[in-house]
Protein backbone atom coordinates (compact mmCIF):
# COMPACT_ATOMS: atom_id res chain seq x y z
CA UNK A 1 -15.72 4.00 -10.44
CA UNK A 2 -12.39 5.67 -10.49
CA UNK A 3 -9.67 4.16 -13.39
CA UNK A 4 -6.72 2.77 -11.29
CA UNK A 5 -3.26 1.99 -13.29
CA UNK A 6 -1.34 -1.00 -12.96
CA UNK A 7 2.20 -0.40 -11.30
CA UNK A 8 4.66 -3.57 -11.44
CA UNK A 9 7.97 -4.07 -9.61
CA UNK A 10 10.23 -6.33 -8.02
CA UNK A 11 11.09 -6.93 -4.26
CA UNK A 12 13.49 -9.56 -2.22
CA UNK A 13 11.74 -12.71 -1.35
CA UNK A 14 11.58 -11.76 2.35
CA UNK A 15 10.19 -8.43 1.30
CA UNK A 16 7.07 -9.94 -0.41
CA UNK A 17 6.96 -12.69 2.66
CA UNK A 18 6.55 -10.08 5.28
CA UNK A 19 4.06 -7.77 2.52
CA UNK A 20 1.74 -11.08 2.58
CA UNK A 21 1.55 -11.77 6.07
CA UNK A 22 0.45 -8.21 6.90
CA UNK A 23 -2.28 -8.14 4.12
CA UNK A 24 -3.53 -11.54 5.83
CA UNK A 25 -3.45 -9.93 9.08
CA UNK A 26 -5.37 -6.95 7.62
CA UNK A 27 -7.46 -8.89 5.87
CA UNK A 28 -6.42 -7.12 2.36
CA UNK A 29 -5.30 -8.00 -0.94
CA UNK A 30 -1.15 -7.70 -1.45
CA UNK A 31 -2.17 -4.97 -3.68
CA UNK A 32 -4.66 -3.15 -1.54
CA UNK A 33 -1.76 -3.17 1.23
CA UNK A 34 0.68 -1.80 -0.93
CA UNK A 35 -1.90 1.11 -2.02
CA UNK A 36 -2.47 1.71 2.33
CA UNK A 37 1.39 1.17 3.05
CA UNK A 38 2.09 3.92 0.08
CA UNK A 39 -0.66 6.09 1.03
CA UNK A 40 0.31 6.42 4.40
CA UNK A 41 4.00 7.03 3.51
CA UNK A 42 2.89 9.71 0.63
CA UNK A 43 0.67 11.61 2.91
CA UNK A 44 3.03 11.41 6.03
CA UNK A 45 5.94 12.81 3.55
CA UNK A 46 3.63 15.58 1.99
CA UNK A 47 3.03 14.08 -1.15
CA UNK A 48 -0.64 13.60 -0.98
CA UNK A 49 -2.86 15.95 1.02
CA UNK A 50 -3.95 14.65 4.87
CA UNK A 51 -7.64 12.84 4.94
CA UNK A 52 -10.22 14.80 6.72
CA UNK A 53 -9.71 11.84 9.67
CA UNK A 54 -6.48 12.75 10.71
């Protein structure tokens, strides 16, 4: 199993509101949404390579 690190930080009320709605709707954690949502954004800026699906 790969070691994951714990990452803590602090957003707006309305921020975390809208972040726990969408996990529901994706049927996800808060903190597996936050891993997709950062994913996506690191990948679609260059920071992490492309998957083999895209």
């Amino acid at each position: 199993m790969v070691k994951t690190h714990p990452l803590g930080f602090r957003v707006e009320p309305e921020l975390k509101e809208a972040l726990e709605r969408a996990a529901k709707d994706d049927m996800r954690s808060v903190s597996s949404m936050v891993e997709k949502i950062l994913t996506m954004y690191l990948r679609d800026k260059g920071y992490l390579p492309k998957s083999a699906a895209e």
